[in-house]
N, C-alpha and C. Protein backbone atom coordinates (compact mmCIF):
# COMPACT_ATOMS: atom_id res chain seq x y z
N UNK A 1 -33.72 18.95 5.93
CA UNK A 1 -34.03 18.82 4.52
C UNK A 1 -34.33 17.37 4.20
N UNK A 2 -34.92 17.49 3.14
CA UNK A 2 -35.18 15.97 2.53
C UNK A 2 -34.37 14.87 2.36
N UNK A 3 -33.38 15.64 1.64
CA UNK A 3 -32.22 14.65 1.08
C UNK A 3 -30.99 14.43 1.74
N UNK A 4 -30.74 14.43 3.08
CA UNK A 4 -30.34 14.35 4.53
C UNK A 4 -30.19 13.84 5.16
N UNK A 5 -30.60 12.13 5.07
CA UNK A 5 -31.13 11.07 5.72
C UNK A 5 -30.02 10.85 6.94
N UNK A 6 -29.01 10.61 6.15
CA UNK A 6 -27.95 9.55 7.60
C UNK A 6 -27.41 10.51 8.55
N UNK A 7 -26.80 11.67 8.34
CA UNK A 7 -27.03 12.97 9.96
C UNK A 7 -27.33 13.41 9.68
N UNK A 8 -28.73 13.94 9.24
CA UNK A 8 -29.68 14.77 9.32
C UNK A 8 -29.34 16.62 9.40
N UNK A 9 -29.82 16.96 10.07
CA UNK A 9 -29.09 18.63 10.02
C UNK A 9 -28.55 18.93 11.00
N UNK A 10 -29.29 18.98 11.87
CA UNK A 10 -28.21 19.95 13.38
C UNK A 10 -29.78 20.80 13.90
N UNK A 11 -28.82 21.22 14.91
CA UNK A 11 -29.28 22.37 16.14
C UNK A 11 -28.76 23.54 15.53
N UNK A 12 -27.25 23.94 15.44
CA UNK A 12 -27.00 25.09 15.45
C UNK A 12 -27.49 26.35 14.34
N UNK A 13 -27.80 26.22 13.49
CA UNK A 13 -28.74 26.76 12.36
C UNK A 13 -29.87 27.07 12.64
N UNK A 14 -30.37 27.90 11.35
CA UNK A 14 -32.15 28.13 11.68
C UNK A 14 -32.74 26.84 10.92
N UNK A 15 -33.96 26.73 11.14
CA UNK A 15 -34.36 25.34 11.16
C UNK A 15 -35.19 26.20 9.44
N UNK A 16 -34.48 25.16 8.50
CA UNK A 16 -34.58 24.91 7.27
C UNK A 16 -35.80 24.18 6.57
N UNK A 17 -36.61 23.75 7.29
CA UNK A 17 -37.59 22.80 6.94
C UNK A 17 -38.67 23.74 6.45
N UNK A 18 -38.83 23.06 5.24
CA UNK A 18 -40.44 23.76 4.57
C UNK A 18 -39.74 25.72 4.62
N UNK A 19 -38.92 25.65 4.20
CA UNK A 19 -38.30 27.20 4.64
C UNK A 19 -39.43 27.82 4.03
N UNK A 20 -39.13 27.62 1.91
CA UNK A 20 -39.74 27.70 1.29
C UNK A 20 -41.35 28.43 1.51
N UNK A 21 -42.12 27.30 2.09
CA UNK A 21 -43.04 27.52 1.90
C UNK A 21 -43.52 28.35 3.16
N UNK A 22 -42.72 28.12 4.77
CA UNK A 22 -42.71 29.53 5.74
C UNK A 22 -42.90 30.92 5.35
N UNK A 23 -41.50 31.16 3.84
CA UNK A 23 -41.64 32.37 3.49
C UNK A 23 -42.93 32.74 2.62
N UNK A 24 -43.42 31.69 2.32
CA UNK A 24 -44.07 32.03 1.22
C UNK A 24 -43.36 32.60 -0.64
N UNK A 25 -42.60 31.72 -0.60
CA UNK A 25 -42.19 31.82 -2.05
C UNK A 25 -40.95 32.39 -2.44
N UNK A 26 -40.28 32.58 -3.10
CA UNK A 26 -38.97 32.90 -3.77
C UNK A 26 -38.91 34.28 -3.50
N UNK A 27 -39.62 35.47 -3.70
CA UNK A 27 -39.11 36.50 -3.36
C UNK A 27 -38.93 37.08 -1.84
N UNK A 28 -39.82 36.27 -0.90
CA UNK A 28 -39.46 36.77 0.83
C UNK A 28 -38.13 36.06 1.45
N UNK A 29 -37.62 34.61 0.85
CA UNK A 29 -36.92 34.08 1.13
C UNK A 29 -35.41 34.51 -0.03
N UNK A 30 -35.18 35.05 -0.87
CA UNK A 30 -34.49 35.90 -1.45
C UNK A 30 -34.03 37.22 -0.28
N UNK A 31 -35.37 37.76 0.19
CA UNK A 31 -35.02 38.97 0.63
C UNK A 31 -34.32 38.68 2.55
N UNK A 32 -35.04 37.19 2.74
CA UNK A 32 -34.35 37.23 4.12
C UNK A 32 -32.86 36.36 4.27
N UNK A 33 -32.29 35.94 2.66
CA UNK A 33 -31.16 35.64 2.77
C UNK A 33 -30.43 36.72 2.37
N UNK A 34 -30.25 37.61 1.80
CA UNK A 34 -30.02 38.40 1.99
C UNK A 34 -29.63 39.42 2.84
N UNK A 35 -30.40 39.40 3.95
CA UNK A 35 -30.15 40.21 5.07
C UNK A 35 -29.93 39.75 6.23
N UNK A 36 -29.12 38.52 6.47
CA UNK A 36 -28.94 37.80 7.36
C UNK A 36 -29.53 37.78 8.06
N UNK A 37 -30.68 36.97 8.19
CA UNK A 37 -31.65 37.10 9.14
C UNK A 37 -31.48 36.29 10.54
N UNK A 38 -30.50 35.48 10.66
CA UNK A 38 -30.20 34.86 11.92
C UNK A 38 -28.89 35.32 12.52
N UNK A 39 -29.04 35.13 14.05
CA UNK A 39 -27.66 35.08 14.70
C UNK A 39 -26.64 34.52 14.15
N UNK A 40 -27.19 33.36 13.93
CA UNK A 40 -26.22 32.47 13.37
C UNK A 40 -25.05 32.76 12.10
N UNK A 41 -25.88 32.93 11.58
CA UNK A 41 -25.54 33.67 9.76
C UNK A 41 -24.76 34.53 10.04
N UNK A 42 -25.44 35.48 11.12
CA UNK A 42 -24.04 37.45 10.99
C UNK A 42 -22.96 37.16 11.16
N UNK A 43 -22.03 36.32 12.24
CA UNK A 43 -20.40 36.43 11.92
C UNK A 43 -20.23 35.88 11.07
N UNK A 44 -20.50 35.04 10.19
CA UNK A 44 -19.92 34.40 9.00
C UNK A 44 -20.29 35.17 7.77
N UNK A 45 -21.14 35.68 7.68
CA UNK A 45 -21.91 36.46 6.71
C UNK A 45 -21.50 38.14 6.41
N UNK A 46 -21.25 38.48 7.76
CA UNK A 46 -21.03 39.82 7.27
C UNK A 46 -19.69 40.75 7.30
N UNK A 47 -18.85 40.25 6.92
CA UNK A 47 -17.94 40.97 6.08
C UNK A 47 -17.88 39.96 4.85
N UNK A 48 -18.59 39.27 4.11
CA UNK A 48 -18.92 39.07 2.97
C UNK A 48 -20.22 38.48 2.82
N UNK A 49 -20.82 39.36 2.26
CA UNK A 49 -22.45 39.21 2.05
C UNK A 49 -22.65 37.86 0.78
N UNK A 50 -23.66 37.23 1.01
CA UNK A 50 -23.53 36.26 -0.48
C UNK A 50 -23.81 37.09 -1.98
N UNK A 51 -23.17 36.68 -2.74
CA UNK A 51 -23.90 37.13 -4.27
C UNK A 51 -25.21 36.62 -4.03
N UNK A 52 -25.71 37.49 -5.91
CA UNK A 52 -27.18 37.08 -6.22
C UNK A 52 -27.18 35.85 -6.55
N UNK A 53 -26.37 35.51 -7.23
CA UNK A 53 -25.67 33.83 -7.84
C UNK A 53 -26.03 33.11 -7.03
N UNK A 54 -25.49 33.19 -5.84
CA UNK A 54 -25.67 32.11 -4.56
C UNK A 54 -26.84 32.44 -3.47
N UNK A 55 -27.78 33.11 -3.71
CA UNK A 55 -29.17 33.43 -3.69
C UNK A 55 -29.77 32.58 -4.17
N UNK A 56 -29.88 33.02 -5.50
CA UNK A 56 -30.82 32.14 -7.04
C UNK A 56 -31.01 30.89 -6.66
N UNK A 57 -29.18 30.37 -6.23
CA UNK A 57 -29.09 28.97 -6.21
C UNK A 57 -30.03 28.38 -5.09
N UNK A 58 -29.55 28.88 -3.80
CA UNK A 58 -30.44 28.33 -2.79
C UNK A 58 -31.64 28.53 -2.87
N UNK A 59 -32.65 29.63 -3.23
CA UNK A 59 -34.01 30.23 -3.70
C UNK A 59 -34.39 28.69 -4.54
N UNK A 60 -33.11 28.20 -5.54
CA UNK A 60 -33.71 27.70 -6.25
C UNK A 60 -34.11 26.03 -5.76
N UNK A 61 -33.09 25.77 -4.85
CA UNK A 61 -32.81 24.93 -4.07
C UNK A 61 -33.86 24.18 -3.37
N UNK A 62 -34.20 25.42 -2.57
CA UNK A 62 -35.30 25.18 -1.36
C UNK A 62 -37.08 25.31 -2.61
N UNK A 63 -37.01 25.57 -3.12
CA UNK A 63 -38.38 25.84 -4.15
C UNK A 63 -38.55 24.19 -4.37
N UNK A 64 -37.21 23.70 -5.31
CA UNK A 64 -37.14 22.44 -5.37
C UNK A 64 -37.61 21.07 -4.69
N UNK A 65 -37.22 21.54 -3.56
CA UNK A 65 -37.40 20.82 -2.93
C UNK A 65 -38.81 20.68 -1.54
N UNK A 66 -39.49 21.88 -1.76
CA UNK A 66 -40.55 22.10 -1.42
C UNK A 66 -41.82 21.33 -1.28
N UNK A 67 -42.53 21.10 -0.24
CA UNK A 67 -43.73 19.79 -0.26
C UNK A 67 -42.80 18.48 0.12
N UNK A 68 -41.18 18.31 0.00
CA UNK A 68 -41.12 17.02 0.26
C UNK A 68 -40.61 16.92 1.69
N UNK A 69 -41.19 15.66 2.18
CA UNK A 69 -40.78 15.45 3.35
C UNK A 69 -39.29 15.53 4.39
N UNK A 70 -39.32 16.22 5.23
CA UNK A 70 -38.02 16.19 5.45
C UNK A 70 -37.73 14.46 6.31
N UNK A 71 -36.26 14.28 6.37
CA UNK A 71 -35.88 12.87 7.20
C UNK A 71 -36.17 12.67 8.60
N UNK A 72 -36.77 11.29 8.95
CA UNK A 72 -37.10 11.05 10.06
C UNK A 72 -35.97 11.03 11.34
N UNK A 73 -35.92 12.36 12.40
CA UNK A 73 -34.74 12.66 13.22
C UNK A 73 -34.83 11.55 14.00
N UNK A 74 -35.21 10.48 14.15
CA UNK A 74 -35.34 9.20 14.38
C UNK A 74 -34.52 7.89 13.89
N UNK A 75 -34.28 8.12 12.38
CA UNK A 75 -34.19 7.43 11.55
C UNK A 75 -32.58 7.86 11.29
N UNK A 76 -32.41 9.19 11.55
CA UNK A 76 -30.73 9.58 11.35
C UNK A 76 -30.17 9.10 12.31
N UNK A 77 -30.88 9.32 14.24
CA UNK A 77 -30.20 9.18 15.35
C UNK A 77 -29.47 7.28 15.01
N UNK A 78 -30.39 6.61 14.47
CA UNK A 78 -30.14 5.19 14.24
C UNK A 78 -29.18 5.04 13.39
N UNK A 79 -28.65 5.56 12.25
CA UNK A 79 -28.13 5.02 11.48
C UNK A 79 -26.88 6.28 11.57
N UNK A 80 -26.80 7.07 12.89
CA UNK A 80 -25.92 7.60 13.22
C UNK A 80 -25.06 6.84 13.99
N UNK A 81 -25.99 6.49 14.63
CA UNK A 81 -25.87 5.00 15.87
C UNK A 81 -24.79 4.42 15.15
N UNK A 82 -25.39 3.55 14.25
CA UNK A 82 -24.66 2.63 13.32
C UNK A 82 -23.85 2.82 13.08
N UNK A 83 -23.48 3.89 11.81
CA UNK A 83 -22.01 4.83 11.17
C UNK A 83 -21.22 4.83 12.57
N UNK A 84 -21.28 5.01 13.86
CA UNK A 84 -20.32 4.99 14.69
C UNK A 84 -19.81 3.92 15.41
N UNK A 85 -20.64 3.18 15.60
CA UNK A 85 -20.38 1.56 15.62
C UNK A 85 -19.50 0.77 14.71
N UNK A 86 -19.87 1.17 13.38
CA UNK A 86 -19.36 0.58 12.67
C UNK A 86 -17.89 0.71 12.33
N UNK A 87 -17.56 2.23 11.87
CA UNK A 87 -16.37 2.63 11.99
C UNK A 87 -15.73 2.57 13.24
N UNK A 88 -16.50 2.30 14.69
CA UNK A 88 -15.33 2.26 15.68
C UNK A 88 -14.72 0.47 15.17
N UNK A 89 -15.74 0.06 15.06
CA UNK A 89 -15.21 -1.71 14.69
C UNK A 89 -13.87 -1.62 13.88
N UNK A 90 -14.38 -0.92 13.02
CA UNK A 90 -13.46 -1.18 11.72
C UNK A 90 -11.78 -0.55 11.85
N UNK A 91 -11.76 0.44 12.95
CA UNK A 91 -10.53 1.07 13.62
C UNK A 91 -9.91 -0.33 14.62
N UNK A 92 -10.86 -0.83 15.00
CA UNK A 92 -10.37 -1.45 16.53
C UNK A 92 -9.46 -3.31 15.42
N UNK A 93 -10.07 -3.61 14.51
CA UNK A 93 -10.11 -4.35 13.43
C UNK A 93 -8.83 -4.04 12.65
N UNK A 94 -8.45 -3.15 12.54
CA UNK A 94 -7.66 -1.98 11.68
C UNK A 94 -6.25 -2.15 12.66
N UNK A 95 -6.32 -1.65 13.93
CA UNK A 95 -5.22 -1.53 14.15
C UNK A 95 -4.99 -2.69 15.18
N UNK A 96 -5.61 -3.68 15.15
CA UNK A 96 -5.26 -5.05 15.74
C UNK A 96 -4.34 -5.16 14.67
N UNK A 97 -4.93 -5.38 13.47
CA UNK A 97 -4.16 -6.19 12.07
C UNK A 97 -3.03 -4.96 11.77
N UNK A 98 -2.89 -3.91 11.79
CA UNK A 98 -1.45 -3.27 12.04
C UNK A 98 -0.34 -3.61 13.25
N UNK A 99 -0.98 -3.79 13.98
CA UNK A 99 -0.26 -3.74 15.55
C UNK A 99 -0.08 -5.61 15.92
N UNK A 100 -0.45 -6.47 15.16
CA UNK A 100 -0.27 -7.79 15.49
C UNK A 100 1.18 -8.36 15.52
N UNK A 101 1.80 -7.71 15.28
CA UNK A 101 3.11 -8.43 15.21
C UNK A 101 4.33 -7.46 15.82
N UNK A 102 3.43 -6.20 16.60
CA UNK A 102 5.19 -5.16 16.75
C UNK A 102 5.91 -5.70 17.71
N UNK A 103 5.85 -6.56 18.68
CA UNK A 103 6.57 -7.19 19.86
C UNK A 103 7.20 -8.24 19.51
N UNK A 104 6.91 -8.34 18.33
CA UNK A 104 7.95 -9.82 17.47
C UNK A 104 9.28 -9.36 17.52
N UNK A 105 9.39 -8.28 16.97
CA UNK A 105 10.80 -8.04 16.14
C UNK A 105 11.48 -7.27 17.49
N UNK A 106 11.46 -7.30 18.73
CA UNK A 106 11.61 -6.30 19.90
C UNK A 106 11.83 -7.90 21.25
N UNK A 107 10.96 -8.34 21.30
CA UNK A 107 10.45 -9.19 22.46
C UNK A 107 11.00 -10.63 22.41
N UNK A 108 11.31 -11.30 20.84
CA UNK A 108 11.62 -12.42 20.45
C UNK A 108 13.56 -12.38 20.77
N UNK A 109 13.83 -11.69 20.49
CA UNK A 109 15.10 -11.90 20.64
C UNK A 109 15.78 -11.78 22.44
N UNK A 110 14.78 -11.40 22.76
CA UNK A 110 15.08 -10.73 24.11
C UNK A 110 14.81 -11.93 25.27
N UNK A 111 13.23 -12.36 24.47
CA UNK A 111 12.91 -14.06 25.04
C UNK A 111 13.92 -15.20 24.93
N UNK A 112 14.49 -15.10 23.90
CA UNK A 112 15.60 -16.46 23.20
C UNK A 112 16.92 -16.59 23.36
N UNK A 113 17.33 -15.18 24.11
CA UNK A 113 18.91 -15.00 24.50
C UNK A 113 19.24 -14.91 25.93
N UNK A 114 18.08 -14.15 26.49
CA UNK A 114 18.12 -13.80 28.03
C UNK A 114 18.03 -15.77 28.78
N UNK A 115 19.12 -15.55 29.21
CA UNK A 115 19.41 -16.87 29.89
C UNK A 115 18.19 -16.79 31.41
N UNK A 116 17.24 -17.91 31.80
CA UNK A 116 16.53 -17.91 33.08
C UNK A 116 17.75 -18.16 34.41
N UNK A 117 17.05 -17.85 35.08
CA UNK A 117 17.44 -17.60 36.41
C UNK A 117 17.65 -18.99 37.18
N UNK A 118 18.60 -19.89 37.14
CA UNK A 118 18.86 -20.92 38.41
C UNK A 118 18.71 -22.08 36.79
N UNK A 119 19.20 -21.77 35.51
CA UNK A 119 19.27 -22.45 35.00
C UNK A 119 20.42 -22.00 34.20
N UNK A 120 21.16 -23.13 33.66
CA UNK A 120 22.44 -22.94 32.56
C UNK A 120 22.45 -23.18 31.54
């Protein structure tokens, strides 16, 4: 979809792009959500079918958003890149500045009392 940019969609789904205009318009794409038209969709889908409500919505959704370009799967892989880079930093950053001092209160007393070896 369009509005998708930083991870983009996935593999495991049916591919959503230009759905809209695949079906040719609001009533074929009404009728193939409806009837679960993918593998994917039937275990989750069928022991509760969607309302018309949540039809309309997506019908109305994908209409919306129709003609516009979907995100460059290029452009997500990068700034997927990034988002994981970044947050690994910010963990490794994170628990330095938690973890900087636990051998103080453990290690210091143990250094300052323990008498060395061949000294008095």
């Amino acid at each position: 979809m369009h509005d998708t940019p930083a991870l983009g969609g996935g593999q495991l789904g049916p591919d959503l792009t230009n759905i809209y205009e695949r079906l040719k318009g609001r009533k074929s794409l009404s009728a193939w959500l409806m009837r679960l038209g993918t593998e994917t969709m039937l275990p989750i889908f069928k022991d509760r079918l969607m309302a018309a409500n949540e039809i309309n919505a997506l019908a109305a959704y994908f209409e919306a958003s129709a003609g516009e370009s979907p995100a460059e799967p290029a452009v997500n892989r990068v700034a997927f890149l990034l988002m994981g880079l970044a947050g690994a930093a910010a963990l490794v950053f994170g628990f330095d500045a938690i973890w900087k001092r636990r051998f103080q209160s453990v290690r210091r007393p143990l250094v300052d009392t323990t008498p060395v070896r061949g000294h008095r």
